[in-house]
Protein backbone atom coordinates (compact mmCIF):
# COMPACT_ATOMS: atom_id res chain seq x y z
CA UNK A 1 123.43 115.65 123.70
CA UNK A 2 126.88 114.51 124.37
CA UNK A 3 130.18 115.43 123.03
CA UNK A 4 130.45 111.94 121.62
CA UNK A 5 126.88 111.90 119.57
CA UNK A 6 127.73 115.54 118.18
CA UNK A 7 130.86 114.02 116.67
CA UNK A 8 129.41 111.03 114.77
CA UNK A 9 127.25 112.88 113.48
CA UNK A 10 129.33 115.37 112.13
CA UNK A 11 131.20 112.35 110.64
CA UNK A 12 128.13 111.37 108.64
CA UNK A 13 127.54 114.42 107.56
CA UNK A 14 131.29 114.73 106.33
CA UNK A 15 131.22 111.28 104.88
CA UNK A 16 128.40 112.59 102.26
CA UNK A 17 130.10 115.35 101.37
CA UNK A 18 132.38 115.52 97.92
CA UNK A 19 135.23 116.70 97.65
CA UNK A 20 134.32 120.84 96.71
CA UNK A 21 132.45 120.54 100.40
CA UNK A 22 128.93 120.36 98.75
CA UNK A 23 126.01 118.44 99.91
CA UNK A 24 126.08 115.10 98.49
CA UNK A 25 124.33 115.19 95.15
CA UNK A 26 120.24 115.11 94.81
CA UNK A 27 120.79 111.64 93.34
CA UNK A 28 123.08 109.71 96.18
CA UNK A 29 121.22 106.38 97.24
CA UNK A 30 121.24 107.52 100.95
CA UNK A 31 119.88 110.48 102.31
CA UNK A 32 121.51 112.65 104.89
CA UNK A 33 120.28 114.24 107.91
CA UNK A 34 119.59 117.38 106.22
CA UNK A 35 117.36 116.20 103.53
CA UNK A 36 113.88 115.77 103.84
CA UNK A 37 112.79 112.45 103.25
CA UNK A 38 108.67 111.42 102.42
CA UNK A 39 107.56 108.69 104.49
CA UNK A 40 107.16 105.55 102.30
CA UNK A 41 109.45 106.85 99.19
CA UNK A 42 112.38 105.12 98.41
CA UNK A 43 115.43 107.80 98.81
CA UNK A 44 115.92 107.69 94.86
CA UNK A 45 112.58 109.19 94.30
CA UNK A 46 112.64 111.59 97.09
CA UNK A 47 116.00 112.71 95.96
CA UNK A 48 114.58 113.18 92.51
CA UNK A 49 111.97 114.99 93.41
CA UNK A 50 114.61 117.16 95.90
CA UNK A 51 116.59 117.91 92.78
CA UNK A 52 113.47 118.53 90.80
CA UNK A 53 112.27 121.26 93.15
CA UNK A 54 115.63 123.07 93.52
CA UNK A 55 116.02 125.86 90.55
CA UNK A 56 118.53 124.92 87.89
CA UNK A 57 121.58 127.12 87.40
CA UNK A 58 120.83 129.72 84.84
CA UNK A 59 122.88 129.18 81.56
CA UNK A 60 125.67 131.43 80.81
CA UNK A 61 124.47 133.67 77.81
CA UNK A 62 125.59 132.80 74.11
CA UNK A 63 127.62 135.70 73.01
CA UNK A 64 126.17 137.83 70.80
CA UNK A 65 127.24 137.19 67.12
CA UNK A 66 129.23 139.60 64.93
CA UNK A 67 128.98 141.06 61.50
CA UNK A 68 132.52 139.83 60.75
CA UNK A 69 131.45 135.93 62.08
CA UNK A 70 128.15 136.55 59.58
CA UNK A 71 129.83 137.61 56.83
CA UNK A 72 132.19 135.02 56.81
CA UNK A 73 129.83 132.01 56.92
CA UNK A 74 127.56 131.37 54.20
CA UNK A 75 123.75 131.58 54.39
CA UNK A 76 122.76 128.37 54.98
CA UNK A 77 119.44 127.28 53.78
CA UNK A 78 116.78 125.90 56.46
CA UNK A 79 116.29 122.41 55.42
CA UNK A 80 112.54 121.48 54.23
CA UNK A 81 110.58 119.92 56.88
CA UNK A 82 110.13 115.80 56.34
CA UNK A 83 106.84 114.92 55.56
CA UNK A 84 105.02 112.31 57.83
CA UNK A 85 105.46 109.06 56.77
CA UNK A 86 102.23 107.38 54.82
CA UNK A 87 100.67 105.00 57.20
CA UNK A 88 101.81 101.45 55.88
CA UNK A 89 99.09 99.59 53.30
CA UNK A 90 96.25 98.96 55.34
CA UNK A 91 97.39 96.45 58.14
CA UNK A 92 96.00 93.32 58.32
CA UNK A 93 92.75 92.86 60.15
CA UNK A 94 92.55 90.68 62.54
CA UNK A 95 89.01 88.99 64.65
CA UNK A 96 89.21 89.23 68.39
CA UNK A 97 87.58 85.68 68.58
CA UNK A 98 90.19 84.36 65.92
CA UNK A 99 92.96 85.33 68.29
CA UNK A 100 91.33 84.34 71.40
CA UNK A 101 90.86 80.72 69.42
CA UNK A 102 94.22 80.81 68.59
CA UNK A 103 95.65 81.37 72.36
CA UNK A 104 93.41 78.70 73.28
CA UNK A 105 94.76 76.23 70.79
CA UNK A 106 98.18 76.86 71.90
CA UNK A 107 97.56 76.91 75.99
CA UNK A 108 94.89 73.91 75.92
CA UNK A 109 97.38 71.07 76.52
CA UNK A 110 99.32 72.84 79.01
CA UNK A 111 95.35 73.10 80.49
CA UNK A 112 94.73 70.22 80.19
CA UNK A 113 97.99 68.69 81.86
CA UNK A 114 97.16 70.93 84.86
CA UNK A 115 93.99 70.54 85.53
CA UNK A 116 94.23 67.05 85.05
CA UNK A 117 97.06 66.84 87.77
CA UNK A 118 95.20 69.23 90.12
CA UNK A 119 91.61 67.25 89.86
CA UNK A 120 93.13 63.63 90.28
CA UNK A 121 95.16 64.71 92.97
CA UNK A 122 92.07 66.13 94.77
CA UNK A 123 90.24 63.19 94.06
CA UNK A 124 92.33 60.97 95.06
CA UNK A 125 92.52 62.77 98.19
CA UNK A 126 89.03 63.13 98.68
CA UNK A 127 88.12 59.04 97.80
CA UNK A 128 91.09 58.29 100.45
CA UNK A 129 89.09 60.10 103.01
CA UNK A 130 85.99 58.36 102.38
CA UNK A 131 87.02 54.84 101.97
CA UNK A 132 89.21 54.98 105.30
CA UNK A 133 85.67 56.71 107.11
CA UNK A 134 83.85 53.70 105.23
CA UNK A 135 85.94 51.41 106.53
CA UNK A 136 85.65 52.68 110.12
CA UNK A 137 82.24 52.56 109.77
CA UNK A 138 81.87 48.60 108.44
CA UNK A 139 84.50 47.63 111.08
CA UNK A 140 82.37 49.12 113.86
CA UNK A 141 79.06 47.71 111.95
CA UNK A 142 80.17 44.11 111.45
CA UNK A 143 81.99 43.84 115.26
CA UNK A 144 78.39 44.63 116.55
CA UNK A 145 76.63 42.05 114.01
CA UNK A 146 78.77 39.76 115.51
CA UNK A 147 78.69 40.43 118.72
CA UNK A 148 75.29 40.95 119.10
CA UNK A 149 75.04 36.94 117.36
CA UNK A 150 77.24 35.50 119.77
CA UNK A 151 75.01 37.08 122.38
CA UNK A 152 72.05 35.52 121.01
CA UNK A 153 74.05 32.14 120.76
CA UNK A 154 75.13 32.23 124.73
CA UNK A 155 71.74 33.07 125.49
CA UNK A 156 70.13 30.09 123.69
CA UNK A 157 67.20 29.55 121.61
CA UNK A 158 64.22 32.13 122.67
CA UNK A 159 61.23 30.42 124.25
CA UNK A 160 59.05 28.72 121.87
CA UNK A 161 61.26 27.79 119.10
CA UNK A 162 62.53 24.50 118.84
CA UNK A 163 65.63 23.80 116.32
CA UNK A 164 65.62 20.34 114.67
């Protein structure tokens, strides 16, 4: 690799570094080129799941009390424990069908308004197709009718038939 590629990306390595010179932390929105990322993850998750798998720091230990500290403070009495609150007076009961009836009340002009819209409009549609095909079709139909009388008008009356 060249000189020059070394050097940027020392530079983006620097640039996610804090101030004490540590990695950036587990929770930055962009990962650097010595994390691994998963395929697919967004870098949040990933970098939760970096900072999950990397130990915690062990707390310092609590200093170990005295008999002069002891002595000094009172006994204090452990507090009762609460007891569970009483489930509230039996909560209403309600049907399944009520509330589906009830849903239904509310959305069926909305519904209706819809479909309505959606159905005329593809009717519409639909009837506009046929009647221009119709018409295509009685166009062609009565230019033949007509064409096929003047034929017979040219031609004459067939042998045999006299008109009056």
């Amino acid at each position: 690799m060249s000189k020059d590629v070394l050097d940027k990306l020392d530079a983006l390595l620097n640039k996610h570094k804090n101030a004490a010179g540590d990695d950036a932390p587990a929770t930055a929105w962009m990962p650097v080129l010595t994390e691994v990322v998963k395929r697919g993850a967004p870098p949040v998750e990933a970098a939760v799941e970096a900072a999950a798998a990397t130990p915690a720091p062990a707390p310092p230990p609590a200093p170990e009390p005295t008999a002069t500290v002891e002595a000094a403070a009172p006994a204090q009495a452990i507090p009762e424990p609460v007891p569970a609150p009483e489930p509230a007076a039996a909560a209403p009961a309600f049907d399944a069908d009520e509330v589906a009836e009830q849903i239904l009340s509310l959305l069926e002009p909305r519904l209706n308004q819809l479909l309505t819209r959606e159905i005329s409009a593809t009717v519409r549609k639909s009837l506009d197709q046929t009647l221009s095909e119709l018409l295509a079709q009685l166009d062609a139909h009565v230019r033949n009718t007509v064409q096929e009388s003047i034929r017979e008008r040219i031609a004459g009356p067939p042998a045999g038939r006299v008109d009056s």
